[in-house]
Structures are given as structure tokens and as C-alpha cells.
N, C-alpha and C. Protein backbone atom coordinates (compact mmCIF):
# COMPACT_ATOMS: atom_id res chain seq x y z
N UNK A 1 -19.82 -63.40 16.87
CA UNK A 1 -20.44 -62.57 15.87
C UNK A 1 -19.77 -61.20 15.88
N UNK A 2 -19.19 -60.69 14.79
CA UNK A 2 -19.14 -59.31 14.64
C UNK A 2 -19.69 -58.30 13.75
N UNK A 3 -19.87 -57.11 14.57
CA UNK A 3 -20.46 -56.35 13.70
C UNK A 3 -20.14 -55.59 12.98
N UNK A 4 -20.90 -55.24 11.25
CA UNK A 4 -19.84 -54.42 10.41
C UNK A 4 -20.51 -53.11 10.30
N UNK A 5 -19.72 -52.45 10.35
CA UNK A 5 -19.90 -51.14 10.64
C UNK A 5 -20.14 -50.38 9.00
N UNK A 6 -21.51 -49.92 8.73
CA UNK A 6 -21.94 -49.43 7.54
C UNK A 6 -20.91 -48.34 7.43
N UNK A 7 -20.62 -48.50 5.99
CA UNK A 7 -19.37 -47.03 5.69
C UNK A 7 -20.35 -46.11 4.93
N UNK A 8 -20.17 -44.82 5.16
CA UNK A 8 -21.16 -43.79 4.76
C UNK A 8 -19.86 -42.83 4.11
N UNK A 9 -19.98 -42.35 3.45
CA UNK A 9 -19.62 -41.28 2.62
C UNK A 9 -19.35 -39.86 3.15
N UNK A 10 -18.36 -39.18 3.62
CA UNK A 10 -18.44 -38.09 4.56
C UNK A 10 -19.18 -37.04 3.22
N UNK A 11 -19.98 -36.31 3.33
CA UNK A 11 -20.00 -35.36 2.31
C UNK A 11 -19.52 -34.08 2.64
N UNK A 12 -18.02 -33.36 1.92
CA UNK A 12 -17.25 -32.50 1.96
C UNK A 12 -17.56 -31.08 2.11
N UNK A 13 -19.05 -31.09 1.30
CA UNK A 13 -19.11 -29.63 0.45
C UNK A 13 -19.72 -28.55 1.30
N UNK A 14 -20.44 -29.10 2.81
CA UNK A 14 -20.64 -27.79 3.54
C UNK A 14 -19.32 -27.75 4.74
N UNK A 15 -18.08 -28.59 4.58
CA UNK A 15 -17.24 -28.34 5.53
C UNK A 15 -16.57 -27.60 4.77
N UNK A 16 -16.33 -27.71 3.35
CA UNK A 16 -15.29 -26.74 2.18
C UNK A 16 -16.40 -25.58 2.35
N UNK A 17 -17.70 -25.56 2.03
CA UNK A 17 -18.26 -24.12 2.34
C UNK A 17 -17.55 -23.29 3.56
N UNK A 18 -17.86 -23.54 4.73
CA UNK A 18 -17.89 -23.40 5.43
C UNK A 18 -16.21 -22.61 5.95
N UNK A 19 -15.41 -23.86 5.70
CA UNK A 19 -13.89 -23.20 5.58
C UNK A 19 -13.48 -22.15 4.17
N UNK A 20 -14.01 -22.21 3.22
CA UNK A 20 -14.15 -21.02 2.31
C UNK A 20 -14.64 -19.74 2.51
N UNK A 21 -15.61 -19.84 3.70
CA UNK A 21 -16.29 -18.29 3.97
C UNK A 21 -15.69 -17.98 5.15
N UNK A 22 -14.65 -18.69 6.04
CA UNK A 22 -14.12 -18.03 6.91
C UNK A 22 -12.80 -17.07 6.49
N UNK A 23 -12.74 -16.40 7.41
CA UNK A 23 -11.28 -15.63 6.96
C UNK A 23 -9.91 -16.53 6.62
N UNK A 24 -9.01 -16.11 6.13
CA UNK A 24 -8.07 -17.23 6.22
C UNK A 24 -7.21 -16.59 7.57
N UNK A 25 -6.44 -17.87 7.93
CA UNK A 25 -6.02 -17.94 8.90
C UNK A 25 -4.46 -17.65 8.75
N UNK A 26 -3.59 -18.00 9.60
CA UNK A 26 -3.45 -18.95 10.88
C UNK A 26 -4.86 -18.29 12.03
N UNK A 27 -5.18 -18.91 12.53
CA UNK A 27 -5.78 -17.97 13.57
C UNK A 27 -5.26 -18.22 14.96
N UNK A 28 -5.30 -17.50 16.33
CA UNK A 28 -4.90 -17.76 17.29
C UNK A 28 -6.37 -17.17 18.14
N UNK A 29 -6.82 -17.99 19.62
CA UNK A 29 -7.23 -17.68 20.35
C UNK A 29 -6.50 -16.69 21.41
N UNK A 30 -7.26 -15.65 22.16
CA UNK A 30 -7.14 -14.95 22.76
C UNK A 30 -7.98 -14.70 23.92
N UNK A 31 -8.14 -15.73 25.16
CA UNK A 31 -8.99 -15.72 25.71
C UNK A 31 -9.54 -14.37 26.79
N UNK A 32 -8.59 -13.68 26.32
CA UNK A 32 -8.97 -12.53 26.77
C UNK A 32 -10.16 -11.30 26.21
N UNK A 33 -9.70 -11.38 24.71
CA UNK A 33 -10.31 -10.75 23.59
C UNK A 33 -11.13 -11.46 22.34
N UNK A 34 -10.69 -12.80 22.02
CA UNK A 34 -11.55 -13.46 21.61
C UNK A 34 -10.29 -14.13 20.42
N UNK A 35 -10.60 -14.23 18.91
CA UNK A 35 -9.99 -14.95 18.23
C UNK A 35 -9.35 -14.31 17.23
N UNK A 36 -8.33 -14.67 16.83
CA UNK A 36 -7.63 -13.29 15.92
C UNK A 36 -6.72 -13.88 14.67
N UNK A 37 -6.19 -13.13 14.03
CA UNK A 37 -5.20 -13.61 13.04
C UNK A 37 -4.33 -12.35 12.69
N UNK A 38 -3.29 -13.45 12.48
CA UNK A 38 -2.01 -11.94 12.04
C UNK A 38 -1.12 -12.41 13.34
N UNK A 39 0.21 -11.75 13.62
CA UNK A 39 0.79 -11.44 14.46
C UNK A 39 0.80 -10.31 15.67
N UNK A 40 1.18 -10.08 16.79
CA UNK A 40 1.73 -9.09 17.31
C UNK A 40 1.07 -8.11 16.57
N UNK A 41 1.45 -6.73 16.53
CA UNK A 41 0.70 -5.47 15.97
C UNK A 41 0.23 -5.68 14.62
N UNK A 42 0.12 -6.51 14.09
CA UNK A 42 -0.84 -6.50 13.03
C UNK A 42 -1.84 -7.93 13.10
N UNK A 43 -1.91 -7.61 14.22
CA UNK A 43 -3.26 -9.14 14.23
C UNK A 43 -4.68 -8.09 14.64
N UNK A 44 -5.39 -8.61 13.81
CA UNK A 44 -6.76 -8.24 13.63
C UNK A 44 -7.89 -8.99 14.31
N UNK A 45 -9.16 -8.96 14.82
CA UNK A 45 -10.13 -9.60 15.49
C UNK A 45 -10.65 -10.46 13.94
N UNK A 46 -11.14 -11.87 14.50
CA UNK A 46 -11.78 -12.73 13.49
C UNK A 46 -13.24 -12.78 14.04
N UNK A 47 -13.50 -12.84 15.36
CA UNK A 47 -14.58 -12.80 15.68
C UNK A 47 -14.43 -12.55 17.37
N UNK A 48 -15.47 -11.97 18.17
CA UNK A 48 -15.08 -11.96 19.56
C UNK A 48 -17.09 -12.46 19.62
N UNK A 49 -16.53 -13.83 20.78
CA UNK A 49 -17.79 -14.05 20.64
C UNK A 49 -18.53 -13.39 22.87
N UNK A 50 -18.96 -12.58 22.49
CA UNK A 50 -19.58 -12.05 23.60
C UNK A 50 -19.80 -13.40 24.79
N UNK A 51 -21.30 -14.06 24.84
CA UNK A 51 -21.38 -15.25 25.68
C UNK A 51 -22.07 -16.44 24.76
N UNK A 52 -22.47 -17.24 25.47
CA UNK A 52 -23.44 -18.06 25.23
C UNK A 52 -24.61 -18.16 25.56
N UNK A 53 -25.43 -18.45 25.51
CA UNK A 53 -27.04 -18.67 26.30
C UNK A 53 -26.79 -20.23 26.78
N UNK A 54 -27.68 -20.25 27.76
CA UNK A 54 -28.40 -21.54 27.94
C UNK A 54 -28.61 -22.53 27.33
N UNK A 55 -29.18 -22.32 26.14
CA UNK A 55 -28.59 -23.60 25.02
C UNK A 55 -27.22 -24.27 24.49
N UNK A 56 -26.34 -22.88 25.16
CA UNK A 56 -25.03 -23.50 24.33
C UNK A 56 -24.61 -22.90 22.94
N UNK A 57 -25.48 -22.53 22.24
CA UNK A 57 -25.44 -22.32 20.85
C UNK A 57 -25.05 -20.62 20.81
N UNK A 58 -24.08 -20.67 19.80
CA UNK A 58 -24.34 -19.08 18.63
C UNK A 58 -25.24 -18.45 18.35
N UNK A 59 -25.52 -17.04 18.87
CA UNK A 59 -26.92 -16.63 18.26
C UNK A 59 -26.02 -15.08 17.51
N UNK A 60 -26.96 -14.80 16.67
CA UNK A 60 -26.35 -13.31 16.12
C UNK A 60 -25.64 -12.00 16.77
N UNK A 61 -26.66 -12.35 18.04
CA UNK A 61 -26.21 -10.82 18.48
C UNK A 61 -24.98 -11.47 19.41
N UNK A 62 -24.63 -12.90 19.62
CA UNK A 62 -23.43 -12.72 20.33
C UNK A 62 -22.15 -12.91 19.89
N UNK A 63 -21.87 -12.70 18.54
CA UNK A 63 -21.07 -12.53 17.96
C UNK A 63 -20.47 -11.18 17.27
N UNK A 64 -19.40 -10.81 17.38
CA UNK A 64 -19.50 -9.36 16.82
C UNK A 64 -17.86 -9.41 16.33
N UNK A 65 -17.25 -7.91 15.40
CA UNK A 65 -16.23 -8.07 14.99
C UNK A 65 -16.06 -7.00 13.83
N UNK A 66 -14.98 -6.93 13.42
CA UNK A 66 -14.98 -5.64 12.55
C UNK A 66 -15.65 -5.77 11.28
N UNK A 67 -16.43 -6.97 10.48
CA UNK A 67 -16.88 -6.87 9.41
C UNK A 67 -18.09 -8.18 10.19
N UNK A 68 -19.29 -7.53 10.41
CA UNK A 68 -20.50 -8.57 11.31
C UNK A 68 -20.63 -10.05 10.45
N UNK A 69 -20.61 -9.72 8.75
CA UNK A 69 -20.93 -11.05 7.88
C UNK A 69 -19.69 -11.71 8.21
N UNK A 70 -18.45 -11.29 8.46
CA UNK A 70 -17.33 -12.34 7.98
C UNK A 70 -17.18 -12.85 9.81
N UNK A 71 -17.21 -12.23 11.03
CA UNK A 71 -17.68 -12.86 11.93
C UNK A 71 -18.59 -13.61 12.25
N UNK A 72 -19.25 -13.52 11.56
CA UNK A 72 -20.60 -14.93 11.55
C UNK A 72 -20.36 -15.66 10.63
N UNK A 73 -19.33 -15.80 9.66
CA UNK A 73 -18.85 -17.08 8.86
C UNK A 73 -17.86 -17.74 9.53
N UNK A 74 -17.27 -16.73 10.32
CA UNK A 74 -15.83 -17.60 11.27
C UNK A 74 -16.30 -18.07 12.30
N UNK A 75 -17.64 -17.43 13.09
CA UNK A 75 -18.72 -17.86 13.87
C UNK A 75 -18.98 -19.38 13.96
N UNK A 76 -19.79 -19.67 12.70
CA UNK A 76 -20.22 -21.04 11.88
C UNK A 76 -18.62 -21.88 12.18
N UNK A 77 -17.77 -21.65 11.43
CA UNK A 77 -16.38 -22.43 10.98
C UNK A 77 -16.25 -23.17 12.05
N UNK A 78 -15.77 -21.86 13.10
CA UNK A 78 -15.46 -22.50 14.81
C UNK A 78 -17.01 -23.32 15.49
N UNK A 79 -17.98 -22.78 15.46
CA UNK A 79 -19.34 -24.09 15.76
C UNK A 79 -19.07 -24.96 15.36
N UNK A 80 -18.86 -25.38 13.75
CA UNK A 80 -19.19 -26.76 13.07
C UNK A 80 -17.69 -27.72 13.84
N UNK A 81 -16.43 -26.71 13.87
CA UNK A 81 -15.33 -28.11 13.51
C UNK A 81 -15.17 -28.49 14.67
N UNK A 82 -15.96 -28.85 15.55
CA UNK A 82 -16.41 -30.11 16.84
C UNK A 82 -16.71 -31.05 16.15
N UNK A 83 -17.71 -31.09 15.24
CA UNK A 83 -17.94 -32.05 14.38
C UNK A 83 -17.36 -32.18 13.25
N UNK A 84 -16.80 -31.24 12.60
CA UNK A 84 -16.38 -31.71 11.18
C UNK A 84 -14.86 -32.16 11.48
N UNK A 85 -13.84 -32.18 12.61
CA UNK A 85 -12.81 -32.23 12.69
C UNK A 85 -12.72 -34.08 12.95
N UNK A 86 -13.57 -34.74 13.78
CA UNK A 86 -13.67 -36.01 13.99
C UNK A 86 -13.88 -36.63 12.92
N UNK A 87 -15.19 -35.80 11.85
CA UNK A 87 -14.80 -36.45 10.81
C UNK A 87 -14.05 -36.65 9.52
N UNK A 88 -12.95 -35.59 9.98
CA UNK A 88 -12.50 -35.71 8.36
C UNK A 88 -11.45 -36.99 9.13
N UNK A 89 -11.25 -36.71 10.72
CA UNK A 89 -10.10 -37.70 11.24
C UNK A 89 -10.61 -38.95 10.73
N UNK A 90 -12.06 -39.25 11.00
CA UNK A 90 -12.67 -40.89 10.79
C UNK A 90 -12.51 -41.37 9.54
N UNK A 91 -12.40 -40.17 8.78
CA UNK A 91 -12.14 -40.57 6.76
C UNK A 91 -10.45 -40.77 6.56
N UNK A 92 -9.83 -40.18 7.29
CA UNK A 92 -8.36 -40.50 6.87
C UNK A 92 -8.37 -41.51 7.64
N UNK A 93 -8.44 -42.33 8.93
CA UNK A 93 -8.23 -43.15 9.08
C UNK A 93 -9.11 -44.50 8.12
N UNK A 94 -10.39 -44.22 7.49
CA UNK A 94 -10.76 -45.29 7.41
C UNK A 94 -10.16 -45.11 6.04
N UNK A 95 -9.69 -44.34 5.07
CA UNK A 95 -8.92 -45.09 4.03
C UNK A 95 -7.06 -45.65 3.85
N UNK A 96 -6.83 -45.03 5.08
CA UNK A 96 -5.38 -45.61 5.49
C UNK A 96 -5.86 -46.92 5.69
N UNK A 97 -6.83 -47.65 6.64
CA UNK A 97 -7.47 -48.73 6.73
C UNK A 97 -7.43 -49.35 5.70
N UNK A 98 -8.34 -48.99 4.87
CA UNK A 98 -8.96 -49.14 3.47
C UNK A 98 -7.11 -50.05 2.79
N UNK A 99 -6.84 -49.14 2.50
CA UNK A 99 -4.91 -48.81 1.50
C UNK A 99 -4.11 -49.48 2.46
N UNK A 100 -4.18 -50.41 3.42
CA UNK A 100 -2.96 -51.68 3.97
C UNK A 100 -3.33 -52.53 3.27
């Protein structure tokens, strides 16, 4: 017996949110200072995230950066793509799948 694996529909529109309200990139980590973009003397902070709590999770005040709204959208970006990165991988593979 095998089992078929229900295909679900990734829905796009809060991972395109989400990458729309972040800064644009390239970005580079800086584990010293936190996350940045630009080069050498003209790289700017994207977000420096202070710590974590106990839960693990993002909270407001531990995020900070030269414009607070656009650090808490790059905040979000970097939270979500743990998850949104597996799935956009699981959608390109399953229509390469799909298209043999």
C-alpha cells in the first residue's frame, strides 16, 4: 500500500508581503553587530536584533535599527523564512516532479 500525499497549494501572498516590506537586499549577517546591507563603508544596519526570550520568539523591544518600522519588517522576513524557504523549495520541487 502506498500513501498519496494530499497536494495543497502553497499560498504566496504573505511570503511576497512579507519580502516586499523588507528592505531590499543583498543582505549580509554580522554576528557581531547584527544584519546589514550595502558594502564595506556604505553598509547600513537592517535590523540588530538585541536577544531572545525564553520562548524563542521576536518581541518589539528586541529588535531595533535606524528606522524601528522597517526593522520590524526585516524582523518578520528573517522569522518567517525558516518556514517559507522549505516551502517555496517543496513547490519547485513538486512541479519539476509534476513537468517529467
Amino acid at each position: 500500500m502506498t500513501l498519496r500525499k494530499e497536494t495543497v497549494m502553497l499560498n504566496l501572498e504573505p511570503i511576497k508581503a512579507r519580502a516586499e516590506a523588507a528592505s531590499p537586499g543583498p543582505w549580509f549577517w554580522n554576528s557581531y553587530d547584527g544584519i546589514f546591507r550595502g558594502k564595506g563603508e556604505e553598509s547600513e544596519p537592517v535590523a540588530w536584533i538585541d536577544h531572545l526570550r525564553n520562548d524563542d520568539k521576536l518581541h518589539g523591544d528586541d529588535i531595533y535599527g535606524p528606522r524601528r518600522d522597517e526593522a520590524h519588517a526585516n524582523a518578520r522576513f528573517v522569522e518567517a523564512a525558516r518556514e517559507d524557504i522549505p516551502a517555496l523549495i517543496a513547490e519547485v520541487e513538486r512541479l519539476r516532479k509534476e513537468s517529467e
